[in-house]
PDB file of N, CA and C in Angstrom:
ATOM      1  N   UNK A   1      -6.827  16.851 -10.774  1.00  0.00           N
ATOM      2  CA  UNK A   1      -7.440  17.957 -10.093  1.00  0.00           C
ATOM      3  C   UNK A   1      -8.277  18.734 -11.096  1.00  0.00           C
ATOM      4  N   UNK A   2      -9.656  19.211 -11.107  1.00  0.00           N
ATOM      5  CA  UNK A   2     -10.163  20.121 -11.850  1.00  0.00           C
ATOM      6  C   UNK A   2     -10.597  21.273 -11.173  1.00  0.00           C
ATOM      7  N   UNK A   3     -11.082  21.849 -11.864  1.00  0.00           N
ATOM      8  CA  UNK A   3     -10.741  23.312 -12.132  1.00  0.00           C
ATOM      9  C   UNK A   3     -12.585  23.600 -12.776  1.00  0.00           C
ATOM     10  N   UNK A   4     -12.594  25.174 -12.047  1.00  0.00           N
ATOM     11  CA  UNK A   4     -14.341  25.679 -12.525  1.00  0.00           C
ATOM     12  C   UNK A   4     -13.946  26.708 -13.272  1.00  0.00           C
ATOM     13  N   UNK A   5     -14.052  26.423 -14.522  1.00  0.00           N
ATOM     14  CA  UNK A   5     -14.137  28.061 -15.384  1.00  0.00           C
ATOM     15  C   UNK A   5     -15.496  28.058 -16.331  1.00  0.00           C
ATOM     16  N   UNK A   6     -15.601  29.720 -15.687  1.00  0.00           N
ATOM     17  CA  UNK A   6     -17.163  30.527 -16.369  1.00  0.00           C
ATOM     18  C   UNK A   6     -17.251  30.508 -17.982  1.00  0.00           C
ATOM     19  N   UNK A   7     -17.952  30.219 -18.844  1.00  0.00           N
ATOM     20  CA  UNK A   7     -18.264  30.643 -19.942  1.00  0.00           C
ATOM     21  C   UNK A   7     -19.869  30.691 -20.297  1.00  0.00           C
ATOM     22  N   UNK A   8     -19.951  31.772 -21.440  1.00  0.00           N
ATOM     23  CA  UNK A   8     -21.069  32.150 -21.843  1.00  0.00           C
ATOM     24  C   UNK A   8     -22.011  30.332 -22.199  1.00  0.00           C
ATOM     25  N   UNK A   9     -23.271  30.771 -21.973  1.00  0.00           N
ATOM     26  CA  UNK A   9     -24.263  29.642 -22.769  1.00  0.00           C
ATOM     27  C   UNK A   9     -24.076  29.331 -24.144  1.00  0.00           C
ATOM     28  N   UNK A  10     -23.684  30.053 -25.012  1.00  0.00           N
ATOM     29  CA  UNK A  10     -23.582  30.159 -26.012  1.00  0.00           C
ATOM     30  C   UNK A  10     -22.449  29.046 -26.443  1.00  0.00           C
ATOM     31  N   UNK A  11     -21.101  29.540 -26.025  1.00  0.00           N
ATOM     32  CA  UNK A  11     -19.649  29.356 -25.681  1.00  0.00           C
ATOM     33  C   UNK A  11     -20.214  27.915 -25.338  1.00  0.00           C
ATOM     34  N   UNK A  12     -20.717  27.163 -24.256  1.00  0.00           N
ATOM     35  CA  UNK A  12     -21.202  26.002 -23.476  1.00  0.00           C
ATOM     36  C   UNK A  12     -21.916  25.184 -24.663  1.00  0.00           C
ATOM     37  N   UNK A  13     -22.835  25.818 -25.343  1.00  0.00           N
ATOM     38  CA  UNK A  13     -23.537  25.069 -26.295  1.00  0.00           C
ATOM     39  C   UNK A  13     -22.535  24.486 -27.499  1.00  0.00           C
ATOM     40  N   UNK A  14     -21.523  25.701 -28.164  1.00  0.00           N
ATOM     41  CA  UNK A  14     -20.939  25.258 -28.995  1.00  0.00           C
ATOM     42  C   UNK A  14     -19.954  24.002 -28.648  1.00  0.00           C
ATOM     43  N   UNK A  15     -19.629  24.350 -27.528  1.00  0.00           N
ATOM     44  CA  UNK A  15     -18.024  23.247 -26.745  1.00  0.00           C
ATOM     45  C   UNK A  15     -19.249  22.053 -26.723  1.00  0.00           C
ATOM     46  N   UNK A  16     -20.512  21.834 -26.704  1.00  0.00           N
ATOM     47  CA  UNK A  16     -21.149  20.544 -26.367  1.00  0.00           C
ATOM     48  C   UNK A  16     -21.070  19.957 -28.132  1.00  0.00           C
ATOM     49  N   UNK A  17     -21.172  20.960 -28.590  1.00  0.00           N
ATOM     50  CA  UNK A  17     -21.728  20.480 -30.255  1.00  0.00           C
ATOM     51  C   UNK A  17     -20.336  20.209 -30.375  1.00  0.00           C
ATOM     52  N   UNK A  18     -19.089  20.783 -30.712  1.00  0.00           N
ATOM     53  CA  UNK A  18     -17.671  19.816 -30.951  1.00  0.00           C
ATOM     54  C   UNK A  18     -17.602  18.453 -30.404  1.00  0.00           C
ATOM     55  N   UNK A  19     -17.711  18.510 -29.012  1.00  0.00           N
ATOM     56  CA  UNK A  19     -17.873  17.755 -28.061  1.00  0.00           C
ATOM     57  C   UNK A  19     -18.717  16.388 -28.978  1.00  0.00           C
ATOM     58  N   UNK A  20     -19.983  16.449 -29.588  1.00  0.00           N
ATOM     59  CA  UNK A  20     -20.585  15.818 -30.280  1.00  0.00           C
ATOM     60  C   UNK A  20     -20.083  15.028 -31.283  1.00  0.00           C
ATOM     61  N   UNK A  21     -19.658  16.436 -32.519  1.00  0.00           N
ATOM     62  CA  UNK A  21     -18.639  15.470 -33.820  1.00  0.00           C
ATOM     63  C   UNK A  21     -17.508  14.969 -33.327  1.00  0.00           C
ATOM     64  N   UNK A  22     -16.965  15.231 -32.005  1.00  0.00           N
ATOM     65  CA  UNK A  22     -15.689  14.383 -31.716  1.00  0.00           C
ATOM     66  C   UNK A  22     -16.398  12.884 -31.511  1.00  0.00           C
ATOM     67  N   UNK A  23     -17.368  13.059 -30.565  1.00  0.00           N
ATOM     68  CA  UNK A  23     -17.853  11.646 -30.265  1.00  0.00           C
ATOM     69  C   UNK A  23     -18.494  10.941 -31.365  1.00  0.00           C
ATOM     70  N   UNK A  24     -19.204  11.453 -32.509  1.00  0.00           N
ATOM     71  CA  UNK A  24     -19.356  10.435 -33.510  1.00  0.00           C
ATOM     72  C   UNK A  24     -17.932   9.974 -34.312  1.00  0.00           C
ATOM     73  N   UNK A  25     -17.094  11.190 -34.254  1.00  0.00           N
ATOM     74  CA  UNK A  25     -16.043  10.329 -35.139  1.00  0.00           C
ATOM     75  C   UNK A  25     -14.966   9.440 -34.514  1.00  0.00           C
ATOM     76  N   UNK A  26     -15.321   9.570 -33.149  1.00  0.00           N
ATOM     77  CA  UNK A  26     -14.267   8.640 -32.595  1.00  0.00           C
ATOM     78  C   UNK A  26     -15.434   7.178 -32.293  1.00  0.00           C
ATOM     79  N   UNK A  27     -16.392   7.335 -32.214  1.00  0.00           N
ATOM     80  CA  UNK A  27     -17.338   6.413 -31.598  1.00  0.00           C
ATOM     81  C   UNK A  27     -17.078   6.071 -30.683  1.00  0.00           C
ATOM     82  N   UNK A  28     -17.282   6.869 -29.310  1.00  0.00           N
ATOM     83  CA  UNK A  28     -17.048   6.546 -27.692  1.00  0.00           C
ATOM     84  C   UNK A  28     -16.977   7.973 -27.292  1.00  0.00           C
ATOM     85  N   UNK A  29     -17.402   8.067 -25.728  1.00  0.00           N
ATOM     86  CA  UNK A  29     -18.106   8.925 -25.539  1.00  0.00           C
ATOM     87  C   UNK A  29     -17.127   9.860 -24.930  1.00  0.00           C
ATOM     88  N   UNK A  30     -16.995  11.398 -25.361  1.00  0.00           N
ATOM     89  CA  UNK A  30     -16.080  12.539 -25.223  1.00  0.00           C
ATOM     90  C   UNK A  30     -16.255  13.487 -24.089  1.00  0.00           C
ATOM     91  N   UNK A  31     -16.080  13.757 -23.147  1.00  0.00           N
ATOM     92  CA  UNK A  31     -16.167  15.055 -22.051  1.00  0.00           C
ATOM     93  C   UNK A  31     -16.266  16.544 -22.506  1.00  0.00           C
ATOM     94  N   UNK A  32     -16.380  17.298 -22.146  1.00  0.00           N
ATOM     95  CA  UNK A  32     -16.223  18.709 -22.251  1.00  0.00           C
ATOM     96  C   UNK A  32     -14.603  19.046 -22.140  1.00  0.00           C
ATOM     97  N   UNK A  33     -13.879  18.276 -21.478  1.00  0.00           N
ATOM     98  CA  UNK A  33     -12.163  18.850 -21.140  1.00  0.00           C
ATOM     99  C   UNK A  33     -12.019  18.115 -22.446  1.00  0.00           C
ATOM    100  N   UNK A  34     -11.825  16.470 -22.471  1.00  0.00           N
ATOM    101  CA  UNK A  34     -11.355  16.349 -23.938  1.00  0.00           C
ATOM    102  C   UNK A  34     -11.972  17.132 -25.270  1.00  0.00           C
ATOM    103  N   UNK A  35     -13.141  17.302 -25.592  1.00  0.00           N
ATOM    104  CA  UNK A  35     -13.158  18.533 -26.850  1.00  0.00           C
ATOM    105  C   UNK A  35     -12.217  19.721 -26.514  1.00  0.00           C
ATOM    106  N   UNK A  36     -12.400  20.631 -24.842  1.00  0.00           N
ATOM    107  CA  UNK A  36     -11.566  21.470 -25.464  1.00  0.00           C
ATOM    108  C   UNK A  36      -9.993  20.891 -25.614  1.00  0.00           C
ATOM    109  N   UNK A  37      -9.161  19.590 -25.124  1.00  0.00           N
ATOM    110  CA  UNK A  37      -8.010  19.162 -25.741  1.00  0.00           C
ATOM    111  C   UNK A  37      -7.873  19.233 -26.869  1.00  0.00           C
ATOM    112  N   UNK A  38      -8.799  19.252 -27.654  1.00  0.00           N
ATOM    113  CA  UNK A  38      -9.319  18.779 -29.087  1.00  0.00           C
ATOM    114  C   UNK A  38      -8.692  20.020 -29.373  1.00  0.00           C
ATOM    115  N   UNK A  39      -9.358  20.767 -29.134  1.00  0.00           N
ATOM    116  CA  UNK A  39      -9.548  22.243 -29.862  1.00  0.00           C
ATOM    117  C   UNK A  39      -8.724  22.653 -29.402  1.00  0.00           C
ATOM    118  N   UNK A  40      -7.568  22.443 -28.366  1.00  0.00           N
ATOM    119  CA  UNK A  40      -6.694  23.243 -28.522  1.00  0.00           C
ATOM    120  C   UNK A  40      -5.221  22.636 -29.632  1.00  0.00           C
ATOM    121  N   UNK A  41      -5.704  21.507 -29.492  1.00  0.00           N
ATOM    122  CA  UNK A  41      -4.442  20.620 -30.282  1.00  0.00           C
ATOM    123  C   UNK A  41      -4.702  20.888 -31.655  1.00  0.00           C
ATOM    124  N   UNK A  42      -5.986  20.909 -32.179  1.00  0.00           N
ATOM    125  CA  UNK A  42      -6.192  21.267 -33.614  1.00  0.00           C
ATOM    126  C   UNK A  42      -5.393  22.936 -33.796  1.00  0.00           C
ATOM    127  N   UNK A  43      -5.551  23.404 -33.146  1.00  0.00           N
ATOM    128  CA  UNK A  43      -5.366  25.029 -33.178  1.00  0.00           C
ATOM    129  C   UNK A  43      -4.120  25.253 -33.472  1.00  0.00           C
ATOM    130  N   UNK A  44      -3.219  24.084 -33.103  1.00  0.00           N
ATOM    131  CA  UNK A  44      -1.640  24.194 -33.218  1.00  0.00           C
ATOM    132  C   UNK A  44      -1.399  23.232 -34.495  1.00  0.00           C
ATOM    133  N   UNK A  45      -1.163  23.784 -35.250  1.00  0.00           N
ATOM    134  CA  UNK A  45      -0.574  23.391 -36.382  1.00  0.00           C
ATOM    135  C   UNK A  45       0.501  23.702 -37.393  1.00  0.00           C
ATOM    136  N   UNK A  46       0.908  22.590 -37.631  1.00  0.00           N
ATOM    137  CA  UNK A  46       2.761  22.354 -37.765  1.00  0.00           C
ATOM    138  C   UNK A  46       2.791  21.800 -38.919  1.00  0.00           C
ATOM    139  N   UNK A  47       2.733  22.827 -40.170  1.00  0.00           N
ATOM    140  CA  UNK A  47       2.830  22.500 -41.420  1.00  0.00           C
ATOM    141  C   UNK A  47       4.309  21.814 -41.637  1.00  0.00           C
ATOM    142  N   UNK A  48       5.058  22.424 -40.738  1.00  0.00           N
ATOM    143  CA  UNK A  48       6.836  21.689 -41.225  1.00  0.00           C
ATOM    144  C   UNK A  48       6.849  19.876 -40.899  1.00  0.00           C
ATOM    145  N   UNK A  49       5.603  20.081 -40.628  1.00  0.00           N
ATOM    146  CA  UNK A  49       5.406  17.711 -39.506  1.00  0.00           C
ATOM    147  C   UNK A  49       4.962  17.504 -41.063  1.00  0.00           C
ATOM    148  N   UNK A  50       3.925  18.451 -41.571  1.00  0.00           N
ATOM    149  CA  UNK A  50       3.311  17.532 -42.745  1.00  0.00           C
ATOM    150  C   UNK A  50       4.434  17.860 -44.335  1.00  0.00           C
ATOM    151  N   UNK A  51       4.905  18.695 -43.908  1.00  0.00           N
ATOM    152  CA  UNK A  51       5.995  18.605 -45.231  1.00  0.00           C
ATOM    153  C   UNK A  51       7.385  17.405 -44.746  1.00  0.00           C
ATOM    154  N   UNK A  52       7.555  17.345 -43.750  1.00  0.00           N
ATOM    155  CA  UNK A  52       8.221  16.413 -43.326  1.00  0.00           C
ATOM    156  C   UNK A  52       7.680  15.032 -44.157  1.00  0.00           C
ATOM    157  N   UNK A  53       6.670  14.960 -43.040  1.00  0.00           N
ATOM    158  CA  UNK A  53       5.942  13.420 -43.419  1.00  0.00           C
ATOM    159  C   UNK A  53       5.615  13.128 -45.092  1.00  0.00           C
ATOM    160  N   UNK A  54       5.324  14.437 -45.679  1.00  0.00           N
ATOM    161  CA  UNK A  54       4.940  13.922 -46.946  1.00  0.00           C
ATOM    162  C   UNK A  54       6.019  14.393 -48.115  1.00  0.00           C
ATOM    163  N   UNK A  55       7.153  14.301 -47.584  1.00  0.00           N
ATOM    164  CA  UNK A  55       8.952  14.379 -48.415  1.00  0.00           C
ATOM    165  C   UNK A  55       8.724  14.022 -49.836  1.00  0.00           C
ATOM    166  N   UNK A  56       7.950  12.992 -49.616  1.00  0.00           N
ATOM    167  CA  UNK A  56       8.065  12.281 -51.909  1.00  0.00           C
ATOM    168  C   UNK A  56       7.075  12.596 -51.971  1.00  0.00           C
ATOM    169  N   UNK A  57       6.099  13.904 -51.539  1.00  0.00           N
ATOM    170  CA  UNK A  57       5.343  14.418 -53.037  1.00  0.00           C
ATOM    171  C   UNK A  57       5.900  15.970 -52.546  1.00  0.00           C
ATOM    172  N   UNK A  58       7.049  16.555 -53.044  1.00  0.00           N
ATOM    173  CA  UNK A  58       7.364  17.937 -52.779  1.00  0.00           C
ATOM    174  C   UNK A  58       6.711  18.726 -53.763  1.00  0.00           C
ATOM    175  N   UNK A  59       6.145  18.494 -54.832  1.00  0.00           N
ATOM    176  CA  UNK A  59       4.996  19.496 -55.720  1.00  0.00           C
ATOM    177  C   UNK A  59       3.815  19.983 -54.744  1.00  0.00           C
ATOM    178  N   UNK A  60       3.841  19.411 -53.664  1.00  0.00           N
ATOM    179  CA  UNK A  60       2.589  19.852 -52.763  1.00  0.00           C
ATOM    180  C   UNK A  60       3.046  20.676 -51.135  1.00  0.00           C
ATOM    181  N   UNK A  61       2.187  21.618 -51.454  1.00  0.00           N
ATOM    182  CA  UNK A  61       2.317  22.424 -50.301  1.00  0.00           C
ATOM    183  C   UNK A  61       1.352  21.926 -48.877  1.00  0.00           C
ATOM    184  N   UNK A  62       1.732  22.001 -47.663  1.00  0.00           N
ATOM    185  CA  UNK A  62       1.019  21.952 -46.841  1.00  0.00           C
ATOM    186  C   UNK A  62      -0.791  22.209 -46.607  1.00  0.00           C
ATOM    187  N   UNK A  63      -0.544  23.838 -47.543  1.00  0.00           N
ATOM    188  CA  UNK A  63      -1.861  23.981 -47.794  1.00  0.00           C
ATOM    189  C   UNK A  63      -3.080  23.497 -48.784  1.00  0.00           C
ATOM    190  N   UNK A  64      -1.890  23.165 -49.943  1.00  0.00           N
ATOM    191  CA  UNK A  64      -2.624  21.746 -50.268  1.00  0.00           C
ATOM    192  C   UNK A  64      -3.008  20.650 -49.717  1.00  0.00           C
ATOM    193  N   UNK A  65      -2.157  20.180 -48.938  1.00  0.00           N
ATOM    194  CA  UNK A  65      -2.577  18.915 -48.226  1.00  0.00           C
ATOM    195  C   UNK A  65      -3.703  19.254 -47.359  1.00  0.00           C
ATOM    196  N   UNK A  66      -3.831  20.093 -46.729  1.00  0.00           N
ATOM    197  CA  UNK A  66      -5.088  20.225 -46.205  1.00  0.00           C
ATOM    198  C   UNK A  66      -6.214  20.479 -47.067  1.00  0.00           C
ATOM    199  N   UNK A  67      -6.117  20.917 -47.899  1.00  0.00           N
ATOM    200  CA  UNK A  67      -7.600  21.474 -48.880  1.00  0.00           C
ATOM    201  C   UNK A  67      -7.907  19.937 -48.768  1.00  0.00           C
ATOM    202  N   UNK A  68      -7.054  19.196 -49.396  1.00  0.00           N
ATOM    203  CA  UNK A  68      -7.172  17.520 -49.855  1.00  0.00           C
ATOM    204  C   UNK A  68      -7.767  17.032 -48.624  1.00  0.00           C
ATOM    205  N   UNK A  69      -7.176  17.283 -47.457  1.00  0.00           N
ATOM    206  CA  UNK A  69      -7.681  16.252 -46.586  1.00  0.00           C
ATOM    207  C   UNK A  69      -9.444  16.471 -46.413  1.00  0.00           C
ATOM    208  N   UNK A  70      -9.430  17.759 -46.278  1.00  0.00           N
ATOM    209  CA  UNK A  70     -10.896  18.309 -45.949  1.00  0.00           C
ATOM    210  C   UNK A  70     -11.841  17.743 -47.113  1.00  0.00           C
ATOM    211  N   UNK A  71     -11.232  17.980 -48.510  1.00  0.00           N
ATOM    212  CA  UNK A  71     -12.338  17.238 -49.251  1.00  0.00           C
ATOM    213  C   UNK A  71     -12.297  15.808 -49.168  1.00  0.00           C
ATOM    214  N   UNK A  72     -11.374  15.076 -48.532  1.00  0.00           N
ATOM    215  CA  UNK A  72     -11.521  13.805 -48.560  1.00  0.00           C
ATOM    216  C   UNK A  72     -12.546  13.551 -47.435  1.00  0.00           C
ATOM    217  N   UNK A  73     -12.387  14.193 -46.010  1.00  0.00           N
ATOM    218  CA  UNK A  73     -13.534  14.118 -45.102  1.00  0.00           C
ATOM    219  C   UNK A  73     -14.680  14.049 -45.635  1.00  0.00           C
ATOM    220  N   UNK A  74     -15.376  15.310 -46.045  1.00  0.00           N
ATOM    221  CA  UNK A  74     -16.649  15.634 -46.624  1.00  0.00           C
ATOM    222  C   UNK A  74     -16.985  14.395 -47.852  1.00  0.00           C
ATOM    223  N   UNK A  75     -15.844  13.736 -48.449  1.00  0.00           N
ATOM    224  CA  UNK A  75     -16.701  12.896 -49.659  1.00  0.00           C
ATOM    225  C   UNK A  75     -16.767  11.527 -48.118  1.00  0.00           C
ATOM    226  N   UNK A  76     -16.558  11.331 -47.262  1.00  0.00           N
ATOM    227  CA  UNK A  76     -16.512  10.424 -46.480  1.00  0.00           C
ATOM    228  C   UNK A  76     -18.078  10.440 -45.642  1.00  0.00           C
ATOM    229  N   UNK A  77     -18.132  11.530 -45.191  1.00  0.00           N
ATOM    230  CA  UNK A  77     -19.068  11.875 -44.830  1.00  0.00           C
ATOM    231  C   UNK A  77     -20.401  11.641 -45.842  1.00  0.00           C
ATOM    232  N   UNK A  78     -20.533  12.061 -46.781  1.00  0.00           N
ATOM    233  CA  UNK A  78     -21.447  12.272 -47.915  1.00  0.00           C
ATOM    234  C   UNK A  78     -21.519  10.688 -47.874  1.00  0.00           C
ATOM    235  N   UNK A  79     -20.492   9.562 -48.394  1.00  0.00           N
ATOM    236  CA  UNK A  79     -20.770   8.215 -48.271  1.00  0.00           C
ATOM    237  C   UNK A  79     -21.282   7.736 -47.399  1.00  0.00           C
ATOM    238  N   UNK A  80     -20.703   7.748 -46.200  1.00  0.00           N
ATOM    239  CA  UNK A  80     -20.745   7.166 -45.383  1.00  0.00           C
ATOM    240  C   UNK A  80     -22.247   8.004 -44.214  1.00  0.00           C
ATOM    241  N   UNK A  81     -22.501   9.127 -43.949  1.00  0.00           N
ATOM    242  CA  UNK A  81     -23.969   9.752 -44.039  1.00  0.00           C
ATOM    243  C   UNK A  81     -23.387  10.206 -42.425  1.00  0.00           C
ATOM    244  N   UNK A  82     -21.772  10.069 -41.983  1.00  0.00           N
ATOM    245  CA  UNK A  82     -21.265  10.277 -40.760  1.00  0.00           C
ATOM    246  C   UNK A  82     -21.069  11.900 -40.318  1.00  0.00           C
TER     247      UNK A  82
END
């Protein structure tokens, strides 16, 4: 079942541009409901999953692991021109 909700042009333009880098990085084509899934699932984040998951390196904090991941994106990107 869907559903009509109002948002600004602005608001519309940006949800198309996520909408966008989701679809290049998944390669296949993304809706307006899945970005905002996107964006709401990114929004929730559960540093205790990634200290979990990453148990044998306890010198590292969650917020490390993210700095790391992000620069690993961007050198991916930079290679790869994605």
């Amino acid at each position: 079942m869907s559903e009509t909700i109002k948002v600004s042009k602005a608001t519309k333009e940006a949800l198309i541009k996520v909408a966008a880098k989701l679809q290049e990085r998944l390669g296949r084509r993304v809706d307006l409901d899945e970005a905002i899934r996107h964006l709401i699932a990114s929004s929730i984040k559960k540093p205790e999953l990634l200290d979990r998951v990453f148990a044998s390196a306890p010198s590292l904090s969650s917020s490390e692991l993210y700095e790391e991941r992000r620069v690993d994106e961007e050198r991916f990107k930079r290679r790869y021109g994605l």
